[in-house]
Protein backbone atom coordinates (compact mmCIF):
# COMPACT_ATOMS: atom_id res chain seq x y z
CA UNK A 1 6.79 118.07 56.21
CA UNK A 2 4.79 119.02 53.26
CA UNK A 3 3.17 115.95 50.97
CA UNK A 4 5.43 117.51 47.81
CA UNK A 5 8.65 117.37 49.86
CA UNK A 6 8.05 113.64 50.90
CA UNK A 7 6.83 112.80 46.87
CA UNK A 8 10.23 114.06 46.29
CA UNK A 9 12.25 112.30 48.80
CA UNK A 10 10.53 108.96 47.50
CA UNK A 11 11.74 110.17 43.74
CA UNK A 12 15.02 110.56 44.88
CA UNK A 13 15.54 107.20 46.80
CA UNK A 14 13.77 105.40 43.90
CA UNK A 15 16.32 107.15 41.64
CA UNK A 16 19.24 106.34 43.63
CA UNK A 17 18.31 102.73 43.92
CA UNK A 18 17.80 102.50 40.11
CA UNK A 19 20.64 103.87 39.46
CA UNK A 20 22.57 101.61 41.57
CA UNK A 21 21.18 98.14 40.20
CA UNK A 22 21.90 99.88 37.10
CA UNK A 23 25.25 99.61 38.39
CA UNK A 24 25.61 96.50 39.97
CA UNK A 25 24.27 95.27 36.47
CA UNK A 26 27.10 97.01 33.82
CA UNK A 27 29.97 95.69 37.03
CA UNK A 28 28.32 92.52 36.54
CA UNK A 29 28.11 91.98 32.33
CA UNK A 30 31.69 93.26 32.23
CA UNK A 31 32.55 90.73 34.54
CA UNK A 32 30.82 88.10 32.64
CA UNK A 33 32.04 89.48 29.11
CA UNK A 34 35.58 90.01 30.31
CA UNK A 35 36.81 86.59 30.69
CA UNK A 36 35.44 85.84 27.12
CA UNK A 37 36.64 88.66 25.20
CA UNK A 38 39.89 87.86 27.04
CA UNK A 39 39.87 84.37 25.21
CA UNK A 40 38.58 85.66 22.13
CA UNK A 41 41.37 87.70 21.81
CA UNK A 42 44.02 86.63 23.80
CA UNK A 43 43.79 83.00 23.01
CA UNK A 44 44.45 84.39 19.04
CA UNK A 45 47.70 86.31 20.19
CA UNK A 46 48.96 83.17 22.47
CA UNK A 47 48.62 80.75 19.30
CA UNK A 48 50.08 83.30 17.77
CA UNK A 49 53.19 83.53 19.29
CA UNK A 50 53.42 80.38 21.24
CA UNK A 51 51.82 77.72 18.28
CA UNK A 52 53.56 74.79 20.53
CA UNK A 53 51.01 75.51 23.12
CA UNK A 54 47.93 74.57 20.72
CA UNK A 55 49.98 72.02 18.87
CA UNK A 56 49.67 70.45 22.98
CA UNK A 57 46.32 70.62 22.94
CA UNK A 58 45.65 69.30 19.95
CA UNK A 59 47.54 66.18 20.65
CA UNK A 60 45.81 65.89 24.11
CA UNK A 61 48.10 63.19 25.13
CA UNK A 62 48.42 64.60 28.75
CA UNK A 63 45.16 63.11 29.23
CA UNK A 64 45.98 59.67 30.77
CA UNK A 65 43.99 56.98 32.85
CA UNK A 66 45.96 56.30 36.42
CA UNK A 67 46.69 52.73 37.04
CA UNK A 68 46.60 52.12 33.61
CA UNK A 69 48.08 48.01 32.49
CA UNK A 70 49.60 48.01 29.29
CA UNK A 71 51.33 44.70 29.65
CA UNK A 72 48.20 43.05 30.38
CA UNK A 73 45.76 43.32 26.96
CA UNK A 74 42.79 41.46 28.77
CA UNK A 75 42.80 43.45 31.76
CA UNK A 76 41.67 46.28 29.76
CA UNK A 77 38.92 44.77 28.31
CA UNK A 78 40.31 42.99 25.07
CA UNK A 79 38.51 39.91 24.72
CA UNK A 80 41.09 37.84 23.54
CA UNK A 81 44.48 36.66 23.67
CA UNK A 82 47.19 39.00 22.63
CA UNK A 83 50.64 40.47 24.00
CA UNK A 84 52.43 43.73 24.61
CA UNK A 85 55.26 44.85 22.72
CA UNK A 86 57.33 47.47 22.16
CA UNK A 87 58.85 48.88 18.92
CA UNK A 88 62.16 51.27 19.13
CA UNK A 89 60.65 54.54 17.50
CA UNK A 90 63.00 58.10 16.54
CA UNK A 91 62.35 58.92 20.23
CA UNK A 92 62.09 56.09 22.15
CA UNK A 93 60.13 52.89 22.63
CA UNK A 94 56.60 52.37 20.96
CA UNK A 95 54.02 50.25 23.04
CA UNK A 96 52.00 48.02 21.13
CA UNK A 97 49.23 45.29 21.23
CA UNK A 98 49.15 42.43 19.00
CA UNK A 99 45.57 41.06 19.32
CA UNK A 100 44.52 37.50 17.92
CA UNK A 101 41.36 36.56 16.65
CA UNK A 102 38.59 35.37 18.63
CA UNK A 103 38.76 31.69 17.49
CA UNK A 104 42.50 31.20 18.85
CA UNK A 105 41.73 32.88 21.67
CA UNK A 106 42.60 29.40 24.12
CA UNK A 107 45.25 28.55 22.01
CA UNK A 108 48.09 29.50 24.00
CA UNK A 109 50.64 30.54 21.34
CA UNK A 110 54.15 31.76 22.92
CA UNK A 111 54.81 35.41 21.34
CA UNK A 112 56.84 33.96 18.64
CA UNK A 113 54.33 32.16 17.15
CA UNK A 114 52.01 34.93 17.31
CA UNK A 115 54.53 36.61 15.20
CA UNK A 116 54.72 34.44 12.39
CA UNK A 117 50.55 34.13 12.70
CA UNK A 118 51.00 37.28 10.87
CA UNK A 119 51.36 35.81 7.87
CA UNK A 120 48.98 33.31 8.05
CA UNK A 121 46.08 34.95 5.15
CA UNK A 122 43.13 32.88 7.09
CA UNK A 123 43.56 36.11 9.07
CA UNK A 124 43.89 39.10 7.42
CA UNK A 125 45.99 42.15 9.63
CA UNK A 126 43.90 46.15 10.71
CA UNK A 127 46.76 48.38 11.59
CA UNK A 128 44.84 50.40 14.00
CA UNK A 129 45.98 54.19 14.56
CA UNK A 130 43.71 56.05 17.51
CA UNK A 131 42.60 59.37 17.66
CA UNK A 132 44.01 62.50 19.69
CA UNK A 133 44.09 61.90 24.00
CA UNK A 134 44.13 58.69 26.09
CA UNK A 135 45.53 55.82 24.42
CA UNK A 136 45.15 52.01 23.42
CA UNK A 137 43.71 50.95 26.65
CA UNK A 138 40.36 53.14 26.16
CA UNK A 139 36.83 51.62 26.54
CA UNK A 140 35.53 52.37 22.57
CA UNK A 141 38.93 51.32 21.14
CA UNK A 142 39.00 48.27 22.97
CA UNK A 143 35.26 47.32 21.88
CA UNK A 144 36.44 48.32 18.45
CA UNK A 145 39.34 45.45 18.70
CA UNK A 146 36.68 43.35 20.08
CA UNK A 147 34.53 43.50 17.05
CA UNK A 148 37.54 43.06 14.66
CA UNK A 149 39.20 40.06 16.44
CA UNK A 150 35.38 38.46 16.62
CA UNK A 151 35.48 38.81 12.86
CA UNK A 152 38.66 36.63 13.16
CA UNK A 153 41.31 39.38 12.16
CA UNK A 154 44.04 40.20 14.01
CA UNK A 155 44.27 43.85 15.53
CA UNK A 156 47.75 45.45 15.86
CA UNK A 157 47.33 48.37 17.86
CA UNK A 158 49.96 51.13 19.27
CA UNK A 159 50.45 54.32 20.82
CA UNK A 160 52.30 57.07 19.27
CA UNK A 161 55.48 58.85 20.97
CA UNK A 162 54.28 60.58 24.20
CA UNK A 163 51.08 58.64 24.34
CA UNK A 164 50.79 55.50 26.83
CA UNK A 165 53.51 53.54 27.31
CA UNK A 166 55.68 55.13 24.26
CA UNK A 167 58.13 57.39 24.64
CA UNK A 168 58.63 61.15 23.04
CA UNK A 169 56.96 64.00 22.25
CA UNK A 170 54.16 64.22 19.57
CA UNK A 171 54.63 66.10 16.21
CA UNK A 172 52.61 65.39 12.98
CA UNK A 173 56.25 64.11 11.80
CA UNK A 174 56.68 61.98 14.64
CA UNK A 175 53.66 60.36 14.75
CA UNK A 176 53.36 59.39 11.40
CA UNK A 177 56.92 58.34 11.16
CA UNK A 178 55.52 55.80 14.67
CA UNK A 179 53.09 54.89 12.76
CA UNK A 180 55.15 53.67 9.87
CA UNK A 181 57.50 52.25 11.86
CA UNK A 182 54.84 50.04 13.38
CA UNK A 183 53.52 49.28 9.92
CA UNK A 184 56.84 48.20 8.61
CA UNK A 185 57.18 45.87 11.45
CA UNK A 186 53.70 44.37 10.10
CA UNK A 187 54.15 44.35 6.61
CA UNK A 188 57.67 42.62 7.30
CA UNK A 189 56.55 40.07 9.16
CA UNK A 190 52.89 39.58 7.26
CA UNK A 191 54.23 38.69 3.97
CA UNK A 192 51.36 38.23 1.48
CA UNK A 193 49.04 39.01 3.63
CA UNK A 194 46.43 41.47 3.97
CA UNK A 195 47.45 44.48 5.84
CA UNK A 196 44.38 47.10 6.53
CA UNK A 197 44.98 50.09 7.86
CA UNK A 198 42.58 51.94 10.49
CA UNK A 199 42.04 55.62 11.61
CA UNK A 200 40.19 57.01 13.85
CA UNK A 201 39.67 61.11 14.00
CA UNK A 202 43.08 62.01 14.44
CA UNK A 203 44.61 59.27 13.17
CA UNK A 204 42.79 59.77 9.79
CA UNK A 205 45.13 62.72 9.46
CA UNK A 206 47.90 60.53 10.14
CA UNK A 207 47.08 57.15 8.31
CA UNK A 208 45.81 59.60 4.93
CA UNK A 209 48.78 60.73 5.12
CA UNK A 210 51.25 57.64 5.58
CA UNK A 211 48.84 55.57 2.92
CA UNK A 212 49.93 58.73 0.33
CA UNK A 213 53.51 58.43 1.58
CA UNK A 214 53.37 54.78 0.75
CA UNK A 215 50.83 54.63 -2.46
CA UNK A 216 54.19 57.15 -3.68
CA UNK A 217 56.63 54.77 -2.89
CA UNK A 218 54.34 51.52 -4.59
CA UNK A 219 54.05 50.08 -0.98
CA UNK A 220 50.63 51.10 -0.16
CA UNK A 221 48.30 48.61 2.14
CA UNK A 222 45.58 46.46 1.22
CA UNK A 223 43.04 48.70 2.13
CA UNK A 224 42.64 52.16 4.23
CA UNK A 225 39.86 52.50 6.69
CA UNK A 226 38.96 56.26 7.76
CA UNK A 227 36.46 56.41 10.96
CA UNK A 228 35.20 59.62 11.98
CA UNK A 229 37.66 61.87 9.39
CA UNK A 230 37.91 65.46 8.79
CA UNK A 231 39.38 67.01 5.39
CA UNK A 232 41.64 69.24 6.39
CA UNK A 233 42.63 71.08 9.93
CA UNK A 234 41.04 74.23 8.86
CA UNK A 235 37.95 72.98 9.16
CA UNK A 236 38.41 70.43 11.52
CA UNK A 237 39.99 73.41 14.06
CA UNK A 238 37.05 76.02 13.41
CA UNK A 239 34.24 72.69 13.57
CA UNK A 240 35.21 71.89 17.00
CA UNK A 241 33.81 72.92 20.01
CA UNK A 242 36.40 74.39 21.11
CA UNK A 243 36.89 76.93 18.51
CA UNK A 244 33.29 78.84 19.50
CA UNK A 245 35.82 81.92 20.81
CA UNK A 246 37.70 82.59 17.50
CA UNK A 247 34.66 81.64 15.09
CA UNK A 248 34.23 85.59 14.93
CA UNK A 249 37.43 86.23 13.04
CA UNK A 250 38.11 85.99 9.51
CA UNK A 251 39.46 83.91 7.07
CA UNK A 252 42.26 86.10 6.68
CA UNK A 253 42.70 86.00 10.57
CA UNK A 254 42.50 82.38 11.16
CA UNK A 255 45.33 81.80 8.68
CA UNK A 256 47.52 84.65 10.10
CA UNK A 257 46.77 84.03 13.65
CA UNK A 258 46.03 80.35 13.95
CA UNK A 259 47.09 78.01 11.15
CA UNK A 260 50.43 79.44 9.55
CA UNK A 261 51.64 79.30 13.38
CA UNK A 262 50.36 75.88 13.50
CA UNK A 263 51.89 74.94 10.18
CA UNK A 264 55.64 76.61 11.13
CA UNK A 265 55.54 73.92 13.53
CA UNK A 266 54.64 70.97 11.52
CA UNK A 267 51.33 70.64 11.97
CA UNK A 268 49.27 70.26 8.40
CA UNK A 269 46.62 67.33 8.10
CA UNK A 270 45.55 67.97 5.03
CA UNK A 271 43.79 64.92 3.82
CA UNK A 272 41.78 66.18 1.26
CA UNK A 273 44.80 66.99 -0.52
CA UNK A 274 46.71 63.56 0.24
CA UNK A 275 43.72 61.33 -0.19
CA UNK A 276 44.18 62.26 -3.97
CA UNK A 277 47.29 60.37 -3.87
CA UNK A 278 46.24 57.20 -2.55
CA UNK A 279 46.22 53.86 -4.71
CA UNK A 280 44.84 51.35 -2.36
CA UNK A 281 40.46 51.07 -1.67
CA UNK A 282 39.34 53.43 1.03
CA UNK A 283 36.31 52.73 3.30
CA UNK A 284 34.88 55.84 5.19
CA UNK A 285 32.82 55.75 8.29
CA UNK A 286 30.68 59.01 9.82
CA UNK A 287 27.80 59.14 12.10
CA UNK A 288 25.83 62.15 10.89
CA UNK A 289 25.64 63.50 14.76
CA UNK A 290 29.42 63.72 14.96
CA UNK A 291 30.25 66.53 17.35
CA UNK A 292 33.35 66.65 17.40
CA UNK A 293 34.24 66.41 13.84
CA UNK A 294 30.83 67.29 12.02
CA UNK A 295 29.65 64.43 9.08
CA UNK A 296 29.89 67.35 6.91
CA UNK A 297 33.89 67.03 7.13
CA UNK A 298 33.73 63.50 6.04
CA UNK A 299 31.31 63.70 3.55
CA UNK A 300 34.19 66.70 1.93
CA UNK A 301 36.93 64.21 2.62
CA UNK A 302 34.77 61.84 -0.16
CA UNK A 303 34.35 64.17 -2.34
CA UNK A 304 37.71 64.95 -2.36
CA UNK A 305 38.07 61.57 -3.41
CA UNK A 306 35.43 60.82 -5.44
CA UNK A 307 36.96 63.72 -7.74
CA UNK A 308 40.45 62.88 -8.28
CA UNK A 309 38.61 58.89 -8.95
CA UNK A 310 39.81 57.18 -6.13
CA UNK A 311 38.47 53.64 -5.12
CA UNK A 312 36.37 55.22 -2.27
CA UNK A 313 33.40 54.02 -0.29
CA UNK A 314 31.13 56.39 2.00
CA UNK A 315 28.92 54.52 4.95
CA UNK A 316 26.96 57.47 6.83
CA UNK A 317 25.16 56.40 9.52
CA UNK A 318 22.29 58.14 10.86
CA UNK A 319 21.99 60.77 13.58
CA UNK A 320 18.69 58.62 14.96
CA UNK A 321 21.42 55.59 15.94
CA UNK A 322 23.43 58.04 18.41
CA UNK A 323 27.06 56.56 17.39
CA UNK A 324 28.18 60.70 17.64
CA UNK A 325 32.14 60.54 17.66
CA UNK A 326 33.30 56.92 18.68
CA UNK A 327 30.48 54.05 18.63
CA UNK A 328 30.46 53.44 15.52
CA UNK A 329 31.35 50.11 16.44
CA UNK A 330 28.45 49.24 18.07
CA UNK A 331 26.54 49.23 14.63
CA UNK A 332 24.95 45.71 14.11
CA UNK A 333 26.34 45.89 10.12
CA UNK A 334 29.66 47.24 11.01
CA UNK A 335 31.24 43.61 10.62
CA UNK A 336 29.40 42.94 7.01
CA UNK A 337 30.51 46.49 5.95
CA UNK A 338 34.39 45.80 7.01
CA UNK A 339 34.29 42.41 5.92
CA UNK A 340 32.64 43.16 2.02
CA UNK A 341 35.48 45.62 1.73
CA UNK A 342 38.36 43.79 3.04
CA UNK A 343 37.17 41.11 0.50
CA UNK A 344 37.56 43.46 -2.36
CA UNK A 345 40.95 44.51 -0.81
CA UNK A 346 42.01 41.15 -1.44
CA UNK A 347 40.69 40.64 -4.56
CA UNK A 348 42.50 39.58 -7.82
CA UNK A 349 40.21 42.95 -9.00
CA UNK A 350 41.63 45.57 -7.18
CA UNK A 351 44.78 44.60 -8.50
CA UNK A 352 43.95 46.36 -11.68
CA UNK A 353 42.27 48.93 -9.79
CA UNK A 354 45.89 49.90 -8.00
CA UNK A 355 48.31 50.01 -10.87
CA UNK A 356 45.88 52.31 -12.50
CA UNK A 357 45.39 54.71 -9.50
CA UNK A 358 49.19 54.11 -9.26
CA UNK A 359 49.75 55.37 -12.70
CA UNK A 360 47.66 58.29 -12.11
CA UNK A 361 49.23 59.80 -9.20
CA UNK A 362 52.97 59.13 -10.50
């Protein structure tokens, strides 16, 4: 065999085997891209057409912890005395926690006591309203009770319908409407006393919006706490991790595709818009390496706010401290921060305050 044939030969292999890696390569990208252009558009057209299916996963409230002991408030970490309760809701039964302070802790007060302790003002009331998935019995909402009760409030917690222990299905509607029902049971049995009310990431949305409902009807709370908020679910949907597949399409898009579907079935949070209607002091807590709902959300959900002259506070804390989405109340100053505004809550001063803001929203 000549020395040009074999050259050739060697050409031809080395061709052949380029051209297959080549190949195995373009086989092996489209496998890779497939599955994400699938989501990218497909998980568009499934909102689309089945908006139930995100309003699910927005809620989260299939994600449960086995075993879990709602009768039991200590056994979950609650370092106090309390009891369980349930509320009767549109759909069913509403669990609930009723948490004393710290300082009655050993008192050993039957559950009808703790009832009228309600109304006792030595020991002012946070209505606390958790965010989307799990429930009451979490870790960082239990330390978050911990610090409140140590500050000697009391801590009425719950779980909305188809979270926990409660019955139902979860809407916007029907979780606000849980929520108030829980915070007319509070307010009824509280009296004159101070009644603060507490959300955390999702339950922003919903407390914004039942303060609004309230500040409308002149029965708004003592104060509104906002932990971790976003400013509307535009920006809260295309902010979250989640939403990396769908960032590519258009404003235009998103509404057609995503949030008019989402909004046919109830599901609005706008809280930029509703915080404008609130009469009562509003404290807002963000750590500014929030990754779930970026600082930058909060810090529009002030300025909302600030513009239509609401009595609002801002308390960034920094990204250095590592509080990200839910440890915000491990912050040595949390309790000085809650308990300066609470003060002003119940001050003669923000009396004034109200029936202006009142005025200006009816």
């Amino acid at each position: 065999v000549s020395p040009s044939r074999v050259s050739i030969d060697y050409r031809l292999v080395a061709m052949a085997k380029k051209q297959k890696v080549v190949k195995v390569v373009r086989v092996s990208a489209f496998s890779a891209l497939l599955p994400a252009v699938v989501i990218c558009i497909g998980g568009p057209i499934l909102i689309y057409f089945f908006p139930e299916l995100m309003q699910h996963l927005f809620f989260l409230n299939f994600r449960r912890m086995p075993m879990t002991d709602y009768d039991n408030v200590t056994s979950n970490g609650v370092k106090t005395a309390g009891r369980s309760f349930h509320l009767q809701g549109e759909e069913g039964r509403i669990g609930a926690w009723h948490m004393l302070p710290q300082s009655l802790a050993s008192s050993n007060l039957s559950d009808g006591e703790m009832e009228r302790l309600l109304q006792d003002p030595r020991y002012p009331v946070v209505l606390y309203a958790h965010g989307n998935s799990f429930d009451r019995t979490i870790a960082h909402r239990c330390e978050l009770y911990n610090v409140l009760t140590a500050m000697g409030y009391q801590v009425v917690s719950f779980d909305y319908r188809g979270y926990g222990d409660s019955e139902g299905s979860p809407t916007e509607a029907g979780i606000v409407n849980d929520t108030r029902v829980v915070y007319d049971y509070v307010r009824m049995h509280s009296k004159d006393n101070a009644v603060i009310v507490w959300g955390h990431s999702m339950g922003t949305g919903v407390c914004t919006r039942l303060t609004k409902e309230l500040s409308l009807a002149q029965l708004a709370p003592a104060g509104l706490v906002l932990e971790s908020p976003f400013n509307n679910l535009r920006d809260a949907v295309m902010n979250h991790p989640f939403s990396l597949p769908i960032r590519w399409m258009t404003r235009g898009m998103i509404d057609r595709f995503v949030l008019n579907p989402l909004r046919s079935v109830g599901l609005v949070m706008e809280s930029d818009e509703r915080i404008t209607h609130i009469t009562c002091p509003i404290l807002i807590l963000h750590a500014e390496d929030d990754h779930i709902i970026p600082v930058k959300l909060g810090r529009a959900l002030k300025d909302a706010a600030e513009s239509s002259k609401r009595d609002v506070e801002y308390v960034e804390f920094a990204k250095t401290r590592e509080f990200a989405h839910k440890f915000i109340y491990s912050a040595p100053e949390l309790p000085e921060i809650v308990s300066k505004f609470v003060t002003k809550c119940r001050s003669p001063a923000a009396s004034p305050a109200r029936e202006e803001a009142t005025a200006a929203v009816s």
